[in-house]
C-alpha atoms as a PDB file:
ATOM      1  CA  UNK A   1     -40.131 -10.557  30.190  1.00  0.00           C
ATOM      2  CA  UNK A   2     -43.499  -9.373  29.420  1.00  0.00           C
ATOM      3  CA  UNK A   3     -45.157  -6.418  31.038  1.00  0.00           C
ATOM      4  CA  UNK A   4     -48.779  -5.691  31.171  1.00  0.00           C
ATOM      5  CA  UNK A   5     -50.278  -3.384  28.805  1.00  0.00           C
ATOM      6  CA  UNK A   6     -50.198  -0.016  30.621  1.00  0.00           C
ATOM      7  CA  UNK A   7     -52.301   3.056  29.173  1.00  0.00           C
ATOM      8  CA  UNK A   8     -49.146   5.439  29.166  1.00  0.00           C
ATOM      9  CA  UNK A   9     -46.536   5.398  26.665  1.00  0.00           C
ATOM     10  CA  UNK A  10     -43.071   4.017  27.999  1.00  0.00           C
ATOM     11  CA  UNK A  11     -41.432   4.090  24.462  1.00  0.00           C
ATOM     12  CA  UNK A  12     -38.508   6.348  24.613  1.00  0.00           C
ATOM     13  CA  UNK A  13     -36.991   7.515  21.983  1.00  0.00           C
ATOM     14  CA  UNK A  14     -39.618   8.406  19.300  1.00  0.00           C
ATOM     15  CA  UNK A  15     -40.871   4.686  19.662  1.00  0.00           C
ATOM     16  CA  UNK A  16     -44.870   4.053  19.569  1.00  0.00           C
ATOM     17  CA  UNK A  17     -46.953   2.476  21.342  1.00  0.00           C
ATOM     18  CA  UNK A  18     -48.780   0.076  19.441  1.00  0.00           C
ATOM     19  CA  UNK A  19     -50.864  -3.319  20.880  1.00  0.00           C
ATOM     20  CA  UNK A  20     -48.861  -3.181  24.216  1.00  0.00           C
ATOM     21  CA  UNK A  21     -45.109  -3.065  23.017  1.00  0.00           C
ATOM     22  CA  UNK A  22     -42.934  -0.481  21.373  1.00  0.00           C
ATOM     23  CA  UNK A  23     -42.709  -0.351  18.218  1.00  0.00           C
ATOM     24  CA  UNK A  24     -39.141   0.557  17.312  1.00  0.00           C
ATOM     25  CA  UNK A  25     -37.908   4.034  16.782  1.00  0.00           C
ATOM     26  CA  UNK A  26     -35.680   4.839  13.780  1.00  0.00           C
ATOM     27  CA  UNK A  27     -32.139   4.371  14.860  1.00  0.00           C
ATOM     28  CA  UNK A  28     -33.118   2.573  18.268  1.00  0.00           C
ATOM     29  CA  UNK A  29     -33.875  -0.569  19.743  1.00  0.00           C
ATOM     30  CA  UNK A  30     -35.052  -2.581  23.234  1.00  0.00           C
ATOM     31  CA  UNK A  31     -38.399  -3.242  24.426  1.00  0.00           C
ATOM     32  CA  UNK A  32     -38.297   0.641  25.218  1.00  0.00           C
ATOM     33  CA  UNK A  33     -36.547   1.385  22.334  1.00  0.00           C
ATOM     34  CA  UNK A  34     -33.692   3.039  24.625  1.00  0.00           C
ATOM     35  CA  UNK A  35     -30.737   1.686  23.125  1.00  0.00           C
ATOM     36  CA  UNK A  36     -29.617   3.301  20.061  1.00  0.00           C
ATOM     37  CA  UNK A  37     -28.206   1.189  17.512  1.00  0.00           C
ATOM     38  CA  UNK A  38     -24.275   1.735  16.754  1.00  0.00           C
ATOM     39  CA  UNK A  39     -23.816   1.858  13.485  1.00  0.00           C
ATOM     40  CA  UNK A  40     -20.874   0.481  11.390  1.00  0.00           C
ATOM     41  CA  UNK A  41     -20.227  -2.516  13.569  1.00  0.00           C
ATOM     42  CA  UNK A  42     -20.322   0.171  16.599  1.00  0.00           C
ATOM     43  CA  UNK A  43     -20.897  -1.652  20.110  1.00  0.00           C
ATOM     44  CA  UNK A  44     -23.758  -0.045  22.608  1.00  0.00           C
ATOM     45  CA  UNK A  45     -21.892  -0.634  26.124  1.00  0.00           C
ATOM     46  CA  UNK A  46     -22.487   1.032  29.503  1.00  0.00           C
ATOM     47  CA  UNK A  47     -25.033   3.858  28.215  1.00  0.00           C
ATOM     48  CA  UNK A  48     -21.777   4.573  24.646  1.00  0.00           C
ATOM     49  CA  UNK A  49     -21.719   3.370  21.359  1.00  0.00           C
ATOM     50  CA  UNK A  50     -18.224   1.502  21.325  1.00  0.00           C
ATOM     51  CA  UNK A  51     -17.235   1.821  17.688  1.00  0.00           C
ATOM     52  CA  UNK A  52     -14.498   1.048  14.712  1.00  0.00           C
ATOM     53  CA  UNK A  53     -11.542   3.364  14.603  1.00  0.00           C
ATOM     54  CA  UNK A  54     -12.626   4.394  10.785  1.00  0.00           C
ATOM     55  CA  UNK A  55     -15.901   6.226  12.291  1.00  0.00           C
ATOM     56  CA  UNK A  56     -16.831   8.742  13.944  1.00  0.00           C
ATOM     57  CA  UNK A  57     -20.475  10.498  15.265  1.00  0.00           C
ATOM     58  CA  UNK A  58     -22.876   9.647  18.509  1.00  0.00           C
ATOM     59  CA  UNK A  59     -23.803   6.534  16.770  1.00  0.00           C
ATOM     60  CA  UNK A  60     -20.347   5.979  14.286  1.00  0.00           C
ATOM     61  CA  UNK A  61     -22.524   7.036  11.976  1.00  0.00           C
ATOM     62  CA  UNK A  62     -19.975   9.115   9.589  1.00  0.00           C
ATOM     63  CA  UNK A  63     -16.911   8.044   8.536  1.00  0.00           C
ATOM     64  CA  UNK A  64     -14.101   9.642   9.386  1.00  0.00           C
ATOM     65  CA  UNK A  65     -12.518  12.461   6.931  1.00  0.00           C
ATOM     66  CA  UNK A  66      -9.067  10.968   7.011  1.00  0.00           C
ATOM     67  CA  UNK A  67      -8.218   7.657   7.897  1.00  0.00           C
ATOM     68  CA  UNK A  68      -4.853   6.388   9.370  1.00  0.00           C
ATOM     69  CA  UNK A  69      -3.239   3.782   8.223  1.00  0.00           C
ATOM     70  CA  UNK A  70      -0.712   1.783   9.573  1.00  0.00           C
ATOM     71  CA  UNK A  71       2.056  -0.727   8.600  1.00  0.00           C
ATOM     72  CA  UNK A  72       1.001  -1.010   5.250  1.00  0.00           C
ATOM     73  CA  UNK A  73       3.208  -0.725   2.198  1.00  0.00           C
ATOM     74  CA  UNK A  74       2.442  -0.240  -1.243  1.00  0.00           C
ATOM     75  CA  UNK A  75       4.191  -1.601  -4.404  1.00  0.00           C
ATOM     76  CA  UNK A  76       5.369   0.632  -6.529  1.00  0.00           C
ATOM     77  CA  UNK A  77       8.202   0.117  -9.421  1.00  0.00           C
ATOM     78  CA  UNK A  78      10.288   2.528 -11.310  1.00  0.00           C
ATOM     79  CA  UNK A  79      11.251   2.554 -14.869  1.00  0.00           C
ATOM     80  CA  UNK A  80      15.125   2.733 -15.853  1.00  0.00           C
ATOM     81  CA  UNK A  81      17.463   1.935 -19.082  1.00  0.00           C
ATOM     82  CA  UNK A  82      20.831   1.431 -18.955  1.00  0.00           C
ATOM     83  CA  UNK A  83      23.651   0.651 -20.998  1.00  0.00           C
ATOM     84  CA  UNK A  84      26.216  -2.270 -20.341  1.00  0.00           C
ATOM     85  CA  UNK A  85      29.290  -2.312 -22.271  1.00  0.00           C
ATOM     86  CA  UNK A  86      31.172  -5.477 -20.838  1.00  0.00           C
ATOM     87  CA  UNK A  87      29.421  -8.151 -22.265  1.00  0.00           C
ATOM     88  CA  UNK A  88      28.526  -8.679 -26.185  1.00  0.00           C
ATOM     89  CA  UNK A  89      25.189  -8.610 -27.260  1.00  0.00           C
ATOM     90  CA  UNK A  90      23.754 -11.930 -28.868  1.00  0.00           C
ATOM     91  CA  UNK A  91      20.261 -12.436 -29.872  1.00  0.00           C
ATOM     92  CA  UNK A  92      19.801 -15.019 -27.580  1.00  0.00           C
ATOM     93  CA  UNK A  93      19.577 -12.618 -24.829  1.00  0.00           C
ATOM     94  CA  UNK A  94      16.614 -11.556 -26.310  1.00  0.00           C
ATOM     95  CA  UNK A  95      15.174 -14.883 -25.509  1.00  0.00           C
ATOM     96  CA  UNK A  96      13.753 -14.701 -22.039  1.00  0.00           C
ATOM     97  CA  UNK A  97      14.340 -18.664 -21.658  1.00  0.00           C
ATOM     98  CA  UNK A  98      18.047 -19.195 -22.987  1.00  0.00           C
ATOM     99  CA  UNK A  99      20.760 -19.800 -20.972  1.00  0.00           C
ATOM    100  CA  UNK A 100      22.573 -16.811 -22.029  1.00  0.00           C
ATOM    101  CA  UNK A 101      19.431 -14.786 -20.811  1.00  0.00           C
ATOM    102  CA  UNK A 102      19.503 -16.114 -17.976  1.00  0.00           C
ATOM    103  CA  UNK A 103      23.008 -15.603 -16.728  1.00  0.00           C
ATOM    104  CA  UNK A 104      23.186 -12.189 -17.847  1.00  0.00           C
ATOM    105  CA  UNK A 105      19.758 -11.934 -15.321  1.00  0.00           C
ATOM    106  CA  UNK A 106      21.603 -13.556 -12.831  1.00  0.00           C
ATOM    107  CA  UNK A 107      24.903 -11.235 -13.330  1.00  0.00           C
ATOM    108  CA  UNK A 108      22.932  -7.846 -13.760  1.00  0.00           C
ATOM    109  CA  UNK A 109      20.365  -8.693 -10.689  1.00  0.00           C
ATOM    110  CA  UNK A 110      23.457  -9.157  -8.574  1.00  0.00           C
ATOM    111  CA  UNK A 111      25.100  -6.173  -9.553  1.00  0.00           C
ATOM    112  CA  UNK A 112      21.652  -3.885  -8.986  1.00  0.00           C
ATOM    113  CA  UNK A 113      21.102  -5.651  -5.895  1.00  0.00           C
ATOM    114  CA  UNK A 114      24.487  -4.587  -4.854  1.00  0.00           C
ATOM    115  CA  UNK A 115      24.068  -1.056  -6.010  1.00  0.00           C
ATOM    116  CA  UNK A 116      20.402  -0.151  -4.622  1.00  0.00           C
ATOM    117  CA  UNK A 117      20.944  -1.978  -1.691  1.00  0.00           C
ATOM    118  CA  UNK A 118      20.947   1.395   0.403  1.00  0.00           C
ATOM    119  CA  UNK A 119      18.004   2.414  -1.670  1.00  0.00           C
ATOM    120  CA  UNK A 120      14.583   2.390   0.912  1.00  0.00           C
ATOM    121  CA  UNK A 121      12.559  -0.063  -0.061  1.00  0.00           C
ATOM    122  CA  UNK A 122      14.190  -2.011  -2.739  1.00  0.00           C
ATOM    123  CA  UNK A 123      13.280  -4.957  -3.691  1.00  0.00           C
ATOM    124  CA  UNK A 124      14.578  -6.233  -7.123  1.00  0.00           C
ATOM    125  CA  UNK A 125      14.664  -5.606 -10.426  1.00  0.00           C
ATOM    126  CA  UNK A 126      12.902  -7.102 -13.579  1.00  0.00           C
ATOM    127  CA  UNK A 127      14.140  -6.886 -16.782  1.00  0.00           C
ATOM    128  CA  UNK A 128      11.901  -5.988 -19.620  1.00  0.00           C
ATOM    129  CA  UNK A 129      13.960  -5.631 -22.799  1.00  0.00           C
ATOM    130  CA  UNK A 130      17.503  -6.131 -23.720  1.00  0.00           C
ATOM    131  CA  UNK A 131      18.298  -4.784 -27.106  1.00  0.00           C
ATOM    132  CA  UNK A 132      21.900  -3.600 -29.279  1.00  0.00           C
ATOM    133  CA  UNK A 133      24.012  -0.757 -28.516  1.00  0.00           C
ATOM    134  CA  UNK A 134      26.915  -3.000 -26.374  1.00  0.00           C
ATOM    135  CA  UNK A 135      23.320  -4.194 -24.330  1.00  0.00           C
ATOM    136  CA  UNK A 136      21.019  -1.563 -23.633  1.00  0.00           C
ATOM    137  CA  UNK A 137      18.968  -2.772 -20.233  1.00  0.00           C
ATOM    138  CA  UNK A 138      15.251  -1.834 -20.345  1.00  0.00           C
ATOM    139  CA  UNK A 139      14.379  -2.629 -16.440  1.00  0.00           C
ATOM    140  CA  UNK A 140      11.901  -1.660 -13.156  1.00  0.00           C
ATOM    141  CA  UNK A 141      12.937  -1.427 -10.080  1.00  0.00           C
ATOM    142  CA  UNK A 142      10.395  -3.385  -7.831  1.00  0.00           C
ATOM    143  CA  UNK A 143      10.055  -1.034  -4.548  1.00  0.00           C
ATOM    144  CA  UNK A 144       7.867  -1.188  -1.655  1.00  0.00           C
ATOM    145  CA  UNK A 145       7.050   2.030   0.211  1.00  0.00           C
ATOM    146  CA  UNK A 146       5.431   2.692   3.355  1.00  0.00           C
ATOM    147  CA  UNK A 147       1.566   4.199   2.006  1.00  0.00           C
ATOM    148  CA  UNK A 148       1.113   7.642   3.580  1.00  0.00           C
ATOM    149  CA  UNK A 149       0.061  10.709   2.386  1.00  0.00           C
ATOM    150  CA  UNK A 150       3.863  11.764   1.032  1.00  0.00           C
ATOM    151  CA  UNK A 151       4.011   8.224  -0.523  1.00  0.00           C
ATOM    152  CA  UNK A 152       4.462  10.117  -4.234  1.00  0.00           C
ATOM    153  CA  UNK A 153       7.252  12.135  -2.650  1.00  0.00           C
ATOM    154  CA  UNK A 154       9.004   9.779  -1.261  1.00  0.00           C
ATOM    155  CA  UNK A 155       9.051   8.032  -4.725  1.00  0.00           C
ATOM    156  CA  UNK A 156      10.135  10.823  -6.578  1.00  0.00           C
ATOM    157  CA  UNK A 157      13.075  11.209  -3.926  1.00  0.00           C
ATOM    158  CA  UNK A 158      13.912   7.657  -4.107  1.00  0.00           C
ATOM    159  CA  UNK A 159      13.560   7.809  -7.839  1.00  0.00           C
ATOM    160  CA  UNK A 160      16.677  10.541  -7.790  1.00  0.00           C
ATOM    161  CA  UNK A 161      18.201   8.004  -5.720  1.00  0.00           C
ATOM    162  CA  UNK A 162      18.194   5.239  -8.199  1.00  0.00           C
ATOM    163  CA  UNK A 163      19.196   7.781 -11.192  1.00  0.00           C
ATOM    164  CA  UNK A 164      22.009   8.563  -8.536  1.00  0.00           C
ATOM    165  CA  UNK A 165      22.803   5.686  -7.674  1.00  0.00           C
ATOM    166  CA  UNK A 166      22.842   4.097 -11.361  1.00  0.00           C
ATOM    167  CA  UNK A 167      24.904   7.639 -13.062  1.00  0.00           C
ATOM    168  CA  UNK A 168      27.634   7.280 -10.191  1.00  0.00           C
ATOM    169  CA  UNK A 169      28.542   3.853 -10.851  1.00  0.00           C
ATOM    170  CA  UNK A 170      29.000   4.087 -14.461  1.00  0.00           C
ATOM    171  CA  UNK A 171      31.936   6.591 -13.783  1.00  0.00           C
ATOM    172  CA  UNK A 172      34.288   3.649 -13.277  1.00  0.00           C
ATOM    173  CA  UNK A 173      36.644   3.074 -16.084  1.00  0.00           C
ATOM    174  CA  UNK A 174      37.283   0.001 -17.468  1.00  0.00           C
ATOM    175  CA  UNK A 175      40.332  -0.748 -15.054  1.00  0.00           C
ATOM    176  CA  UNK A 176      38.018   0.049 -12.656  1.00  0.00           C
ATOM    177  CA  UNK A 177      39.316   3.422 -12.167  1.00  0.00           C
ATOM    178  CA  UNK A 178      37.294   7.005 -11.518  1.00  0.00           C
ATOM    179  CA  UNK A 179      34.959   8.500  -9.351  1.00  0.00           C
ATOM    180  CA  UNK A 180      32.844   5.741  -7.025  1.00  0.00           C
ATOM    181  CA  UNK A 181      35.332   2.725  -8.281  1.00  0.00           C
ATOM    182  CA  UNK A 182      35.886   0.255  -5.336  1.00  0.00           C
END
């Protein structure tokens, strides 16, 4: 649409005048420069700059201080050793790839699974290192916690949990008597 060149200036905005058409104002656009333009994949709508949740200003152009964040959770792993005196070490279980590796994985991933499984967030566990002493276990617990603002708290608290967790169940005798036996 083309309007003819009128003396006055229509430009709104701080838009000028030049050869018969505005000539765009910082931060503004239309052929009167009256629409300002929303910035940070903001939407101009019904006279409002529509805009992204993570901004904020008359034109979204700030970002937001804090911003909230949902449904998301983070890896995170703790470090543990412990010691396991019913089976004999070998040197083959320090061979990641032997059979006797392996099923000793197999057992001790079981027995974790079955020990953390009221532990929030748990995952697994990966072993790192066995080495002598009956079999001293060098493992991380894989985790995944909700990310929030108390996400380092609530590892430290779920940290205890595991130490908990891992310190009561060694109180069994070997008849399977003691403290937390089933």
């Amino acid at each position: 649409m083309s309007y003819p060149c009128i003396p006055a200036d229509p430009c709104l905005n701080g838009g000028s005048w030049i050869e018969c058409k505005c000539m765009f104002a910082d931060g503004f656009y239309g052929e009167f420069c009256q629409f300002p333009i929303c910035r940070n994949g903001g939407i101009y709508s019904n006279g409002f700059c529509f805009c992204p949740g993570n901004f904020q200003g008359t034109e979204w152009q700030e970002a937001k201080e804090s911003i909230e964040v949902k449904d998301v959770l983070l890896d995170a792993t703790v470090g543990m050793k412990t010691k396991v005196e019913n089976w004999e070490f070998t040197p083959e279980l320090q061979n990641k790839s032997s059979a006797s590796f392996q099923a000793f994985e197999k057992e001790f991933k079981e027995q974790m699974r079955d020990l953390y499984k009221h532990i929030e967030g748990y995952q697994d566990v990966l072993i790192q290192e066995l080495t002598q002493g009956s079999i001293v276990v060098n493992y991380m617990v894989l985790l995944k916690v909700p990310a929030s603002t108390k996400a380092n708290e609530t590892l430290k608290t779920i940290s205890n949990e595991l130490i908990n967790a891992i310190t009561s169940s060694t109180t069994c005798n070997e008849s399977c008597e003691g403290d937390n036996c089933e």
